[in-house]
N, C-alpha and C. Protein backbone atom coordinates (compact mmCIF):
# COMPACT_ATOMS: atom_id res chain seq x y z
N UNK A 1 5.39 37.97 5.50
CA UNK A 1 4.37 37.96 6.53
C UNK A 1 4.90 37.19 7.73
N UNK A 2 4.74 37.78 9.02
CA UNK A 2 5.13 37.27 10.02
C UNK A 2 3.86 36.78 11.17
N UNK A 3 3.85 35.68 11.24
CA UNK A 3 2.92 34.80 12.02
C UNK A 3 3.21 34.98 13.59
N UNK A 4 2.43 35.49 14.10
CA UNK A 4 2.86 35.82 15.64
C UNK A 4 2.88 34.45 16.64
N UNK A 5 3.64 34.35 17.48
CA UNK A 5 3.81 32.98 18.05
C UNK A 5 2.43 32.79 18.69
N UNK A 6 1.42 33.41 19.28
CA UNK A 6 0.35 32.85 19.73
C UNK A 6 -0.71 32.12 18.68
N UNK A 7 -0.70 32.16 17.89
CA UNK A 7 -0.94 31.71 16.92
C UNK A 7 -1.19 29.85 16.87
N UNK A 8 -2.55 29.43 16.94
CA UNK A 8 -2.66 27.66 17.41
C UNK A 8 -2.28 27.11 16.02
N UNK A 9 -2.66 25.56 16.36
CA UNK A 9 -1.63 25.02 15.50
C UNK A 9 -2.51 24.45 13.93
N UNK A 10 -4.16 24.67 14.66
CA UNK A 10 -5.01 24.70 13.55
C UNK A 10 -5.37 25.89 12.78
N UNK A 11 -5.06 27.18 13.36
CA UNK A 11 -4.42 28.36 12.53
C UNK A 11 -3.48 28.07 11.52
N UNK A 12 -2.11 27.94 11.90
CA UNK A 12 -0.91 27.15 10.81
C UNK A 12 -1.32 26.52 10.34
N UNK A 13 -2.47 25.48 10.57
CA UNK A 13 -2.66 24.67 9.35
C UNK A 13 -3.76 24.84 8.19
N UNK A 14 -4.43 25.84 8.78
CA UNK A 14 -5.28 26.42 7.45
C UNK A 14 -4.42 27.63 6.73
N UNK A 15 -3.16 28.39 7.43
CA UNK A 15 -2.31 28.92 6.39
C UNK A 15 -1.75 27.99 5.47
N UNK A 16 -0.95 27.22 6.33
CA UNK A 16 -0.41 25.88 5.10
C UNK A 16 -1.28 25.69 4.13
N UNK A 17 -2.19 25.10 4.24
CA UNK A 17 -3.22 25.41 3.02
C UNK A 17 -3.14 26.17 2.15
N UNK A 18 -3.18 27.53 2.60
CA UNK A 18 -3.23 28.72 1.70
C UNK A 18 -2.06 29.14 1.02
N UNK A 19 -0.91 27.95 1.00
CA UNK A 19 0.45 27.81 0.32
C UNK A 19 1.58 29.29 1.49
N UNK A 20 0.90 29.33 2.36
CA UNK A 20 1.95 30.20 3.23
C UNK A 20 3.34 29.57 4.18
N UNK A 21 4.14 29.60 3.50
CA UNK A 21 5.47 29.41 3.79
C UNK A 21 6.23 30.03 5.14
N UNK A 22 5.11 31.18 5.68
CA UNK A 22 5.63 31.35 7.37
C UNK A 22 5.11 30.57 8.05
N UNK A 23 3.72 30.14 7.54
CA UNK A 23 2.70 29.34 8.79
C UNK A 23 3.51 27.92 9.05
N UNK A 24 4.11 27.62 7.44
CA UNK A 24 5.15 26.64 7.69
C UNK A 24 6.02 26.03 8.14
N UNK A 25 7.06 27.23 8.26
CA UNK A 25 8.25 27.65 8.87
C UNK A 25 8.21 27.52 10.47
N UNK A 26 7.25 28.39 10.46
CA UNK A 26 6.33 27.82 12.69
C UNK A 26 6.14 26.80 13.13
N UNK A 27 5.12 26.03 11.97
CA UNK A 27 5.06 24.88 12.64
C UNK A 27 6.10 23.46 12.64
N UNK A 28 7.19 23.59 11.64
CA UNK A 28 8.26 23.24 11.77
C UNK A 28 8.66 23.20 12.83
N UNK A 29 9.33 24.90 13.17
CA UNK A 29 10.15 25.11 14.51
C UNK A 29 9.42 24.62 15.22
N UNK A 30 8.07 24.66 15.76
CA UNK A 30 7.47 23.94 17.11
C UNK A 30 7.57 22.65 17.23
N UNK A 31 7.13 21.68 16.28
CA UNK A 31 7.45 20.08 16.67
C UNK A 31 9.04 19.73 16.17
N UNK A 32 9.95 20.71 15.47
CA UNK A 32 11.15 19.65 14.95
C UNK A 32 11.43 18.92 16.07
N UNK A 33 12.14 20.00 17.25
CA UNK A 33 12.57 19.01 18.11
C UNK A 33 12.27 18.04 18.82
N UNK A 34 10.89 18.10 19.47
CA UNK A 34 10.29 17.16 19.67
C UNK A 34 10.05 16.03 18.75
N UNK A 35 10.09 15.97 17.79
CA UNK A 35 9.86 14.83 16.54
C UNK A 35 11.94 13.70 16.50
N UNK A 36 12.49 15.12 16.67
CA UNK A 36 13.47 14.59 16.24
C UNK A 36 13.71 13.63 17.60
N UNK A 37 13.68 14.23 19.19
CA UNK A 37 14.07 13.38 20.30
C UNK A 37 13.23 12.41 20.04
N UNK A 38 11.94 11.89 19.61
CA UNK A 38 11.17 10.72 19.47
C UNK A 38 11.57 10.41 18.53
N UNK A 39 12.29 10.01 17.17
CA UNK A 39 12.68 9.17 16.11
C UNK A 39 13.93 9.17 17.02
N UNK A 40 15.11 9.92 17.51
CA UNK A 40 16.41 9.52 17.96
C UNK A 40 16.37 8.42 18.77
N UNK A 41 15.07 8.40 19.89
CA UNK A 41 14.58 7.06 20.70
C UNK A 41 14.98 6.04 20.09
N UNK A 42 14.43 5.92 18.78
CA UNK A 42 13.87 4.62 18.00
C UNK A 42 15.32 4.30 16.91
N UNK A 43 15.98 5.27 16.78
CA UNK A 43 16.81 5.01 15.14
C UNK A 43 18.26 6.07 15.37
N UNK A 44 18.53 5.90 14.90
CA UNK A 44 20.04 6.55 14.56
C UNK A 44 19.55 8.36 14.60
N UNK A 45 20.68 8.63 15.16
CA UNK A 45 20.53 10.62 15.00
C UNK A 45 20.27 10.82 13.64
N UNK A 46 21.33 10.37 12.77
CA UNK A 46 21.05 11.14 11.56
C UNK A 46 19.90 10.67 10.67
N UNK A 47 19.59 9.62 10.75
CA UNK A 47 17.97 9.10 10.41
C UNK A 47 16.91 9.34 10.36
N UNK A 48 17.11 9.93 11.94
CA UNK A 48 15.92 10.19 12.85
C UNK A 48 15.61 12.04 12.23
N UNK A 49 16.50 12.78 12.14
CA UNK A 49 16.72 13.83 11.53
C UNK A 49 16.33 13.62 9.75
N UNK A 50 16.96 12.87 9.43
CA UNK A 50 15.81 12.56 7.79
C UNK A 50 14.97 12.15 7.72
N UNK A 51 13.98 10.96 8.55
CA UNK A 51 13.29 10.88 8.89
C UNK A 51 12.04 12.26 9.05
N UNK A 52 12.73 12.78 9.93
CA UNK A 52 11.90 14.33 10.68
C UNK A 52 11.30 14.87 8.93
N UNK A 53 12.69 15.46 8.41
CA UNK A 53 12.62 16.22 7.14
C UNK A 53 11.44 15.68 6.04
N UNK A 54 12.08 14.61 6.35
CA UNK A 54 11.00 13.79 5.09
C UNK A 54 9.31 13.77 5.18
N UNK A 55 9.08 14.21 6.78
CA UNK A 55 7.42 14.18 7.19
C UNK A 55 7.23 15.39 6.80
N UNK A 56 7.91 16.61 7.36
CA UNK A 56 7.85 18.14 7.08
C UNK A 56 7.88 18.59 5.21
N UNK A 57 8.37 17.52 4.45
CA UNK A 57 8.49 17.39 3.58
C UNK A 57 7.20 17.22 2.46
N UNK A 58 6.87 15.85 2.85
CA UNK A 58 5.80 15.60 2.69
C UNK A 58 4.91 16.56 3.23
N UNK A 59 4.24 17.21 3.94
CA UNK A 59 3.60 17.87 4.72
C UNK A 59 3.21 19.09 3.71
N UNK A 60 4.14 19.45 3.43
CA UNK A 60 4.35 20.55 2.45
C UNK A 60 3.97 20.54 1.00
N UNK A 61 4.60 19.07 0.16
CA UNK A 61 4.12 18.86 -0.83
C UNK A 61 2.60 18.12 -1.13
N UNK A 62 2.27 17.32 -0.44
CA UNK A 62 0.97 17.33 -0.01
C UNK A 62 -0.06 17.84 0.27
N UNK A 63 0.12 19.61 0.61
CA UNK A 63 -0.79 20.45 1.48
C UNK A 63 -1.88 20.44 0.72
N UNK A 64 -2.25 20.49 -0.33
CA UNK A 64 -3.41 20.52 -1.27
C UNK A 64 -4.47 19.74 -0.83
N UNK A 65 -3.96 18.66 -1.03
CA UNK A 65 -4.40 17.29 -0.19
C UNK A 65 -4.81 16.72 0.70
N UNK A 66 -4.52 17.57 1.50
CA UNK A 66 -4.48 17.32 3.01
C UNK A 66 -6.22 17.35 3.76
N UNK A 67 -6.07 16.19 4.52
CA UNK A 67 -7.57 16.39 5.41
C UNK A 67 -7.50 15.69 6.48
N UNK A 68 -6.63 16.52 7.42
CA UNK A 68 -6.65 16.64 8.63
C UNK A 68 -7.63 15.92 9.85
N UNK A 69 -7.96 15.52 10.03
CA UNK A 69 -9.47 15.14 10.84
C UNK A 69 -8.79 15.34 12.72
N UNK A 70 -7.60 15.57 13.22
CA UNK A 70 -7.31 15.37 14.21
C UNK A 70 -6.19 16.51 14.69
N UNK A 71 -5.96 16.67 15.82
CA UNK A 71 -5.07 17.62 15.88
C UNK A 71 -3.67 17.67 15.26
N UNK A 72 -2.84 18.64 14.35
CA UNK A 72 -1.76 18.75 13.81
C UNK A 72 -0.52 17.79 14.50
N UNK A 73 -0.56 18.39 15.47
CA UNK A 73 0.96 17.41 16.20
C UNK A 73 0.46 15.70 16.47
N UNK A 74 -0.55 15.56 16.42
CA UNK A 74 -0.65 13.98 16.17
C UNK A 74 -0.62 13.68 15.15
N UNK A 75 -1.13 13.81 14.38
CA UNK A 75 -1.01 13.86 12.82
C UNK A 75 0.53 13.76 12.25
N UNK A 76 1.62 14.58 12.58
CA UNK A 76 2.79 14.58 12.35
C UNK A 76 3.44 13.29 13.76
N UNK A 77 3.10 13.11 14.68
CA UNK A 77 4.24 11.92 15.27
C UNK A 77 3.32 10.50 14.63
N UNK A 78 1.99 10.46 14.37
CA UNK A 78 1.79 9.41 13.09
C UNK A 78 2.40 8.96 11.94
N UNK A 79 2.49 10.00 11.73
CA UNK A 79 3.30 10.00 10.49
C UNK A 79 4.69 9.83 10.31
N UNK A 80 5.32 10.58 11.54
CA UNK A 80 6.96 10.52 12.00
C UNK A 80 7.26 8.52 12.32
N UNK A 81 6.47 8.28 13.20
CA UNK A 81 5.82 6.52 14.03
C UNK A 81 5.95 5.84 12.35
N UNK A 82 5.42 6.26 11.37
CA UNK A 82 4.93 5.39 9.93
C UNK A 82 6.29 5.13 9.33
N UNK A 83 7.14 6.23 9.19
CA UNK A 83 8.37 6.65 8.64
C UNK A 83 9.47 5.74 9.31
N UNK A 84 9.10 5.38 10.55
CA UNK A 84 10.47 4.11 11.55
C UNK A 84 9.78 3.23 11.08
N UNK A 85 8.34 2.79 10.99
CA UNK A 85 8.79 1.63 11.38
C UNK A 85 8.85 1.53 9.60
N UNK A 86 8.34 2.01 8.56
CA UNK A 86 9.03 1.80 7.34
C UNK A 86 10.01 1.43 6.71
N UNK A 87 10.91 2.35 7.50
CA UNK A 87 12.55 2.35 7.35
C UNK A 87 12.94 1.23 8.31
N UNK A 88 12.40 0.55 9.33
CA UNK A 88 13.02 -0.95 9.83
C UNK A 88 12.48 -1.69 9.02
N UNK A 89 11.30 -1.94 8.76
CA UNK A 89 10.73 -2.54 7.62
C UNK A 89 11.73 -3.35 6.27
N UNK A 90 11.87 -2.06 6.06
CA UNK A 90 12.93 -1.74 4.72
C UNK A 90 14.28 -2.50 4.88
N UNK A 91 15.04 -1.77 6.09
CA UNK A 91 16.42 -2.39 6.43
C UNK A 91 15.79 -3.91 7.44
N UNK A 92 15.01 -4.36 7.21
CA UNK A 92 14.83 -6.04 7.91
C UNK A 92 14.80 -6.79 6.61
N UNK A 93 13.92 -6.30 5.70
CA UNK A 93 13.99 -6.53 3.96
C UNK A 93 15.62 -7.08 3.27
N UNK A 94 15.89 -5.73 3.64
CA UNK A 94 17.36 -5.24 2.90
C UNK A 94 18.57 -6.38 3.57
N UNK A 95 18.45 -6.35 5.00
CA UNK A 95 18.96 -7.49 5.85
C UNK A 95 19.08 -8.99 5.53
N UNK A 96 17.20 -9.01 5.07
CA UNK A 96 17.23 -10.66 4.75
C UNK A 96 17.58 -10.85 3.39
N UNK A 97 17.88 -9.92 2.09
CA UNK A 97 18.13 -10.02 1.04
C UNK A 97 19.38 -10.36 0.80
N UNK A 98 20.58 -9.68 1.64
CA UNK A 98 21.73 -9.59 1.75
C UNK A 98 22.25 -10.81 2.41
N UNK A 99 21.10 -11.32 3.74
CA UNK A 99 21.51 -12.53 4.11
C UNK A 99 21.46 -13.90 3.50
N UNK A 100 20.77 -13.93 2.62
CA UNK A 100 19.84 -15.14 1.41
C UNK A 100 21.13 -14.82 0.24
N UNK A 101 21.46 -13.52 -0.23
CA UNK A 101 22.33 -13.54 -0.74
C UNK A 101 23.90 -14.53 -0.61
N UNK A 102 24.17 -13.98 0.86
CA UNK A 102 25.04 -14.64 1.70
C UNK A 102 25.02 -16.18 1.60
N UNK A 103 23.97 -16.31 2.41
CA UNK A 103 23.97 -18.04 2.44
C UNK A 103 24.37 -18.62 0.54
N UNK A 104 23.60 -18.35 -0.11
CA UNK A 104 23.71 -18.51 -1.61
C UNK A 104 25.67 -18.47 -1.62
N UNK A 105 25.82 -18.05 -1.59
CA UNK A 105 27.13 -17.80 -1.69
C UNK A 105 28.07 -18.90 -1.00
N UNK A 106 27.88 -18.82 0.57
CA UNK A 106 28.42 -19.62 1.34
C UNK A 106 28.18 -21.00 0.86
N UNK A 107 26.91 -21.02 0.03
CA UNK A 107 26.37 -22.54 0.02
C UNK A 107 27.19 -23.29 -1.35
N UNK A 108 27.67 -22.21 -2.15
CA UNK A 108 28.16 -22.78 -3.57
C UNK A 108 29.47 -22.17 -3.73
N UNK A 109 30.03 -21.83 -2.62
CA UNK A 109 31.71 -20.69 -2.76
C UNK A 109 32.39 -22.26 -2.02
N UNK A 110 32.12 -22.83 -1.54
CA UNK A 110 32.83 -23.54 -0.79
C UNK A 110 32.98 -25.15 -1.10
N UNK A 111 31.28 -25.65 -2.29
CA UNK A 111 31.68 -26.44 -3.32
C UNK A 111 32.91 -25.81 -4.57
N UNK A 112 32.77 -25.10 -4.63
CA UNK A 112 33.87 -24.50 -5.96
C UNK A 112 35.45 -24.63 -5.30
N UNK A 113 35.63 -24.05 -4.16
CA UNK A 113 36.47 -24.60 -3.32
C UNK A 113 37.45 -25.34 -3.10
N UNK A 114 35.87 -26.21 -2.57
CA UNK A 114 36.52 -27.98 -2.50
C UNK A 114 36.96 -28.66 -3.78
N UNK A 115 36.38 -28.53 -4.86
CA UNK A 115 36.56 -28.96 -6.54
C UNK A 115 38.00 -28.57 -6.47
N UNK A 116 38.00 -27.27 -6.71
CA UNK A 116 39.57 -26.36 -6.97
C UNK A 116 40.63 -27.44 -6.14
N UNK A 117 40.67 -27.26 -4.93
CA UNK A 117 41.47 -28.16 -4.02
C UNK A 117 41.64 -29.46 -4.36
N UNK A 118 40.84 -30.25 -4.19
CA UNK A 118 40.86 -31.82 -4.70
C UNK A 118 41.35 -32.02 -5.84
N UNK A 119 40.80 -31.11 -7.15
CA UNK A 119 41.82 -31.07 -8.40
C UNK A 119 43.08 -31.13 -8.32
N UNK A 120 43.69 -29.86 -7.26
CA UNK A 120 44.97 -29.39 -6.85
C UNK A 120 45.79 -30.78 -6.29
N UNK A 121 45.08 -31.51 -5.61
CA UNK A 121 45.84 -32.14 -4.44
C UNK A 121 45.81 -33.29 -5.51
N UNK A 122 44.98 -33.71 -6.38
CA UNK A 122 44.71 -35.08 -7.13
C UNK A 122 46.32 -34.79 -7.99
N UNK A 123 46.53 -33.78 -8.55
CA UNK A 123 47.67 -33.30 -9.24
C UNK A 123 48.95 -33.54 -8.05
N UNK A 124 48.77 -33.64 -7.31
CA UNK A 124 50.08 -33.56 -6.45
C UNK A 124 50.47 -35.01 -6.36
N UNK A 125 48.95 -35.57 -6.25
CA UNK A 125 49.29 -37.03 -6.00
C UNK A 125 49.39 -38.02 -7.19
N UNK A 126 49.48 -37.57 -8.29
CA UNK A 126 49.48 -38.10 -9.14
C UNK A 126 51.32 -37.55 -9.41
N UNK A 127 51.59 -36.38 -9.38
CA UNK A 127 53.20 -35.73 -9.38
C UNK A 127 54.18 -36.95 -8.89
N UNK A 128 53.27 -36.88 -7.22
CA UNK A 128 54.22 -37.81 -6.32
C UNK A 128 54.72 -39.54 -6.64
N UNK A 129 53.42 -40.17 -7.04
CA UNK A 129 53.44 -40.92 -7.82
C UNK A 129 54.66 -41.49 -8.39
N UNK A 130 55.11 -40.40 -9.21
CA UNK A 130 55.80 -40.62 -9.97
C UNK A 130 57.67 -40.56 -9.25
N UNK A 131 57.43 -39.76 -8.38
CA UNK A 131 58.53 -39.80 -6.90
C UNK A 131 59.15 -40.62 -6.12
N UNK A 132 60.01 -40.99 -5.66
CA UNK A 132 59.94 -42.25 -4.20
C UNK A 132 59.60 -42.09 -3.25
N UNK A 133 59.14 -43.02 -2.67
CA UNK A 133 58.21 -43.28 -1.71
C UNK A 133 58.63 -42.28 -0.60
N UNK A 134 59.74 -41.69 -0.79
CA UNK A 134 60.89 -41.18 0.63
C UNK A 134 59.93 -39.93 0.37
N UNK A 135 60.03 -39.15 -1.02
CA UNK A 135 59.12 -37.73 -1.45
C UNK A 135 58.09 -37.60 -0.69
N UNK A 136 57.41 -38.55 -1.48
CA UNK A 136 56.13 -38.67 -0.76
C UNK A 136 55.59 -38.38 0.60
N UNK A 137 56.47 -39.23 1.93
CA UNK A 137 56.56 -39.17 2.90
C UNK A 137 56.86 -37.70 3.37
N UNK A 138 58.10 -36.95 2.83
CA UNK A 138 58.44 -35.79 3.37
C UNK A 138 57.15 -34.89 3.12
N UNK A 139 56.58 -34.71 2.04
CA UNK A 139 55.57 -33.88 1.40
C UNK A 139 54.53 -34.13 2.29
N UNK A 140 54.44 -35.52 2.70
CA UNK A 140 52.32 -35.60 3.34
C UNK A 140 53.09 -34.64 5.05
N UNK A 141 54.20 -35.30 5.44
CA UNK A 141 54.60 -34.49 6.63
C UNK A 141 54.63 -33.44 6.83
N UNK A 142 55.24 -32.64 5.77
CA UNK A 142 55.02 -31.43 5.85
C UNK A 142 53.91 -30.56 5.69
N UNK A 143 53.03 -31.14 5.13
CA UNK A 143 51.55 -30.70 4.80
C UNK A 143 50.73 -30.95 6.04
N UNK A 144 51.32 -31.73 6.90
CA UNK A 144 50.28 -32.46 8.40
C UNK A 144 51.30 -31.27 9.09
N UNK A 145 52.19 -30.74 9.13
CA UNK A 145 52.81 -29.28 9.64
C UNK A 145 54.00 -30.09 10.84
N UNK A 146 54.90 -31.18 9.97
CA UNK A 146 55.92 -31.39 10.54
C UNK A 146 57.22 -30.74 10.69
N UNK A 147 58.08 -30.48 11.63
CA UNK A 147 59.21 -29.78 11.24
C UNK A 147 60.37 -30.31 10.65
N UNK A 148 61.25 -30.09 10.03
CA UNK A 148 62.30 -30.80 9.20
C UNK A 148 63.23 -31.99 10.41
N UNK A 149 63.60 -31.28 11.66
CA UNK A 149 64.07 -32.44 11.95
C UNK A 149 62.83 -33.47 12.79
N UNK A 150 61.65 -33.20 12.91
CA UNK A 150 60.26 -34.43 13.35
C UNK A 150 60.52 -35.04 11.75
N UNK A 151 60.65 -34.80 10.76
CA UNK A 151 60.26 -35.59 9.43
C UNK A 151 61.71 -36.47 9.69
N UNK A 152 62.96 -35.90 9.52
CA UNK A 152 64.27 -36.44 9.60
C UNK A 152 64.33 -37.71 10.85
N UNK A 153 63.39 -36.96 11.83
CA UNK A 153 63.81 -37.89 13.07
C UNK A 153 62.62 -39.64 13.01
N UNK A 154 61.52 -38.86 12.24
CA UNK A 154 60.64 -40.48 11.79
C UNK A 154 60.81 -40.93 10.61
N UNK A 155 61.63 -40.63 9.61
CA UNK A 155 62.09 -41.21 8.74
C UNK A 155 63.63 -41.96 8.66
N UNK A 156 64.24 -41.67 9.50
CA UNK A 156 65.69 -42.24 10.27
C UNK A 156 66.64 -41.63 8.81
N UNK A 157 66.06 -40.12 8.71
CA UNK A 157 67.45 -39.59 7.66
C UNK A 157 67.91 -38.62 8.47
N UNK A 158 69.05 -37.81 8.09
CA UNK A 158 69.11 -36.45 8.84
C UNK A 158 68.46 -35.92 8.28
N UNK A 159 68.75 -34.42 8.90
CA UNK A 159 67.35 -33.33 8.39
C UNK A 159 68.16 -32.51 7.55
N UNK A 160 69.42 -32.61 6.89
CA UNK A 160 70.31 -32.12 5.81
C UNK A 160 69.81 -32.84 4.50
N UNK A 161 69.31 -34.16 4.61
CA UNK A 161 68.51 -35.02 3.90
C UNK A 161 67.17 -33.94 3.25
N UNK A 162 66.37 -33.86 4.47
CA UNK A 162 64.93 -33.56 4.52
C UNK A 162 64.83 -32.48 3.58
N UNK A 163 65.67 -31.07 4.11
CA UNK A 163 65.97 -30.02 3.56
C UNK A 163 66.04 -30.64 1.97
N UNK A 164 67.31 -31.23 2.30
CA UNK A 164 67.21 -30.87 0.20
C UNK A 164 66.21 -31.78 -0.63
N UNK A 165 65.82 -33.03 0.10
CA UNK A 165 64.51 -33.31 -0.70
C UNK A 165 63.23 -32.46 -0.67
N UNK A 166 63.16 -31.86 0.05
CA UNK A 166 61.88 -31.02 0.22
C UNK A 166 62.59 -29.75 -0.89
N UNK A 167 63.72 -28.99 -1.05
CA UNK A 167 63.84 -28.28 -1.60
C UNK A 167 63.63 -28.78 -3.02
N UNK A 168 64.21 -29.41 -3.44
CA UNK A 168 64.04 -30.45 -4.30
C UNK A 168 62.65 -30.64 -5.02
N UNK A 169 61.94 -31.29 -4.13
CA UNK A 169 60.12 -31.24 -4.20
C UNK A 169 59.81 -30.23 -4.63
N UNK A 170 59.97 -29.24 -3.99
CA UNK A 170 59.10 -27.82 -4.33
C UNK A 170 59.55 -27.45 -5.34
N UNK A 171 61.04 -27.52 -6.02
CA UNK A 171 61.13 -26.97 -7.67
C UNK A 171 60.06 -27.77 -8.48
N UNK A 172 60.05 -29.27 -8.33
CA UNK A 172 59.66 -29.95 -9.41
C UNK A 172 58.40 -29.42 -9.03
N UNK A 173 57.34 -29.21 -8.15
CA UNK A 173 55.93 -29.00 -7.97
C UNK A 173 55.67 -27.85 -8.69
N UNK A 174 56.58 -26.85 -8.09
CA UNK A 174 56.31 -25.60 -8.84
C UNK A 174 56.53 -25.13 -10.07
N UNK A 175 57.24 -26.45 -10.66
CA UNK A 175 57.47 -26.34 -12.24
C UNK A 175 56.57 -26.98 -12.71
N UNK A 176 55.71 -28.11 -12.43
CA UNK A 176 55.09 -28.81 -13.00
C UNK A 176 52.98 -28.40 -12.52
N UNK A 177 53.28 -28.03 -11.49
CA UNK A 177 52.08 -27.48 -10.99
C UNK A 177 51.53 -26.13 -11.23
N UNK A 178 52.31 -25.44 -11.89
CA UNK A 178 52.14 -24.08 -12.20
C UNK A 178 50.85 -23.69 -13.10
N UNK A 179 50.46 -24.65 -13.99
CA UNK A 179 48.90 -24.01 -14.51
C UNK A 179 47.42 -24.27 -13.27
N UNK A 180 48.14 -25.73 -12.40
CA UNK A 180 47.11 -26.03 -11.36
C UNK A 180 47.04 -25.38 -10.38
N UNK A 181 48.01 -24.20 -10.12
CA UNK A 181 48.01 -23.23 -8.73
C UNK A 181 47.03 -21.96 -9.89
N UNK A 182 47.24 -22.00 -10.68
CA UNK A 182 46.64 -20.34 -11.36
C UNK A 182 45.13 -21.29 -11.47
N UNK A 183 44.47 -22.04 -11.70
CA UNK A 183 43.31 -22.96 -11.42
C UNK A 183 42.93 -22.85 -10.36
N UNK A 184 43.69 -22.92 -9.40
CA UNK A 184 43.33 -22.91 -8.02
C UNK A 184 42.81 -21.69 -7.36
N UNK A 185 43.60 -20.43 -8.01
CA UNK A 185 43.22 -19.37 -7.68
C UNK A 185 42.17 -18.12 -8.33
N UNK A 186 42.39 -18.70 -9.51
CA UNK A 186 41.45 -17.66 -10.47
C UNK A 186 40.06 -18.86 -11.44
């Protein structure tokens, strides 16, 4: 059955009723686009386009139901209007869940952190300890981001010195520190 375009829009909607799938099809084509440039205003193209679907959707599965009291095309940008601000609704929800999530995270990722580290570094200083005082010195320098000959040149060694105590350092750390770096990281 073919619905002739003169055809008003409270016509289509007492076919809809009558489960007719052209009266449908019409009044689709007449507001999509208009529905869709007013949700694109407000929301993303492709949104605004599911959005659209989802009223025409409803519209359809609903028809039984339906009691109209006002003209059709208001009725549908009501309903289109219900569907944004829902869906901001939703993603302001979804936003603050993710952000509360966040903070939660930020708030106890960075005690775990600090623990891990301080463990790490308590181990170094307890390593060094056991070192001369010269170790020691090269290690905090290099960790404050000195270069071999700034460490050589405030410690009155050369930096042929520096080099091999620091090379030096780093075997014994990395032999002896090796379960406190896998701690540190996992």
């Amino acid at each position: 059955m073919t619905i002739p375009t003169h055809t008003t829009d409270d016509e289509l909607l007492a076919l809809i009723l009558k489960n007719q799938t052209t009266a449908f099809r019409e009044l689709y084509d007449r507001y999509k686009a208009a529905m869709l440039l007013f949700a694109a205003q407000r929301v993303h193209a492709d949104l605004a386009e599911d959005l659209v679907q989802d009223v025409f959707l409803n519209l359809w599965k609903n028809r039984s139901q339906l009691e109209i009291q006002e003209r059709i095309s208001g009725y549908l940008f009501k309903a289109l209007r219900s569907r944004i601000i829902d869906n901001m609704a939703k993603n302001s929800h979804a936003k603050k869940y993710l952000d509360s999530i966040d903070a939660f995270a930020q708030s106890h990722m960075p005690t775990d952190a600090k623990v891990r580290e301080e463990t790490f570094m308590d181990s170094i200083e307890a390593l060094l300890k056991r070192c001369g005082p010269q170790y020691q010195s090269i290690l905090r320098m290099r960790i404050e981001g000195f270069s071999n000959q700034e460490i050589a040149d405030a410690l009155g060694i050369s930096e042929k010195t520096v080099r091999n105590q620091s090379s030096n350092l780093m075997k014994i750390l990395r032999s002896r520190l090796s379960n406190c770096i896998l701690f540190l990281f996992f």
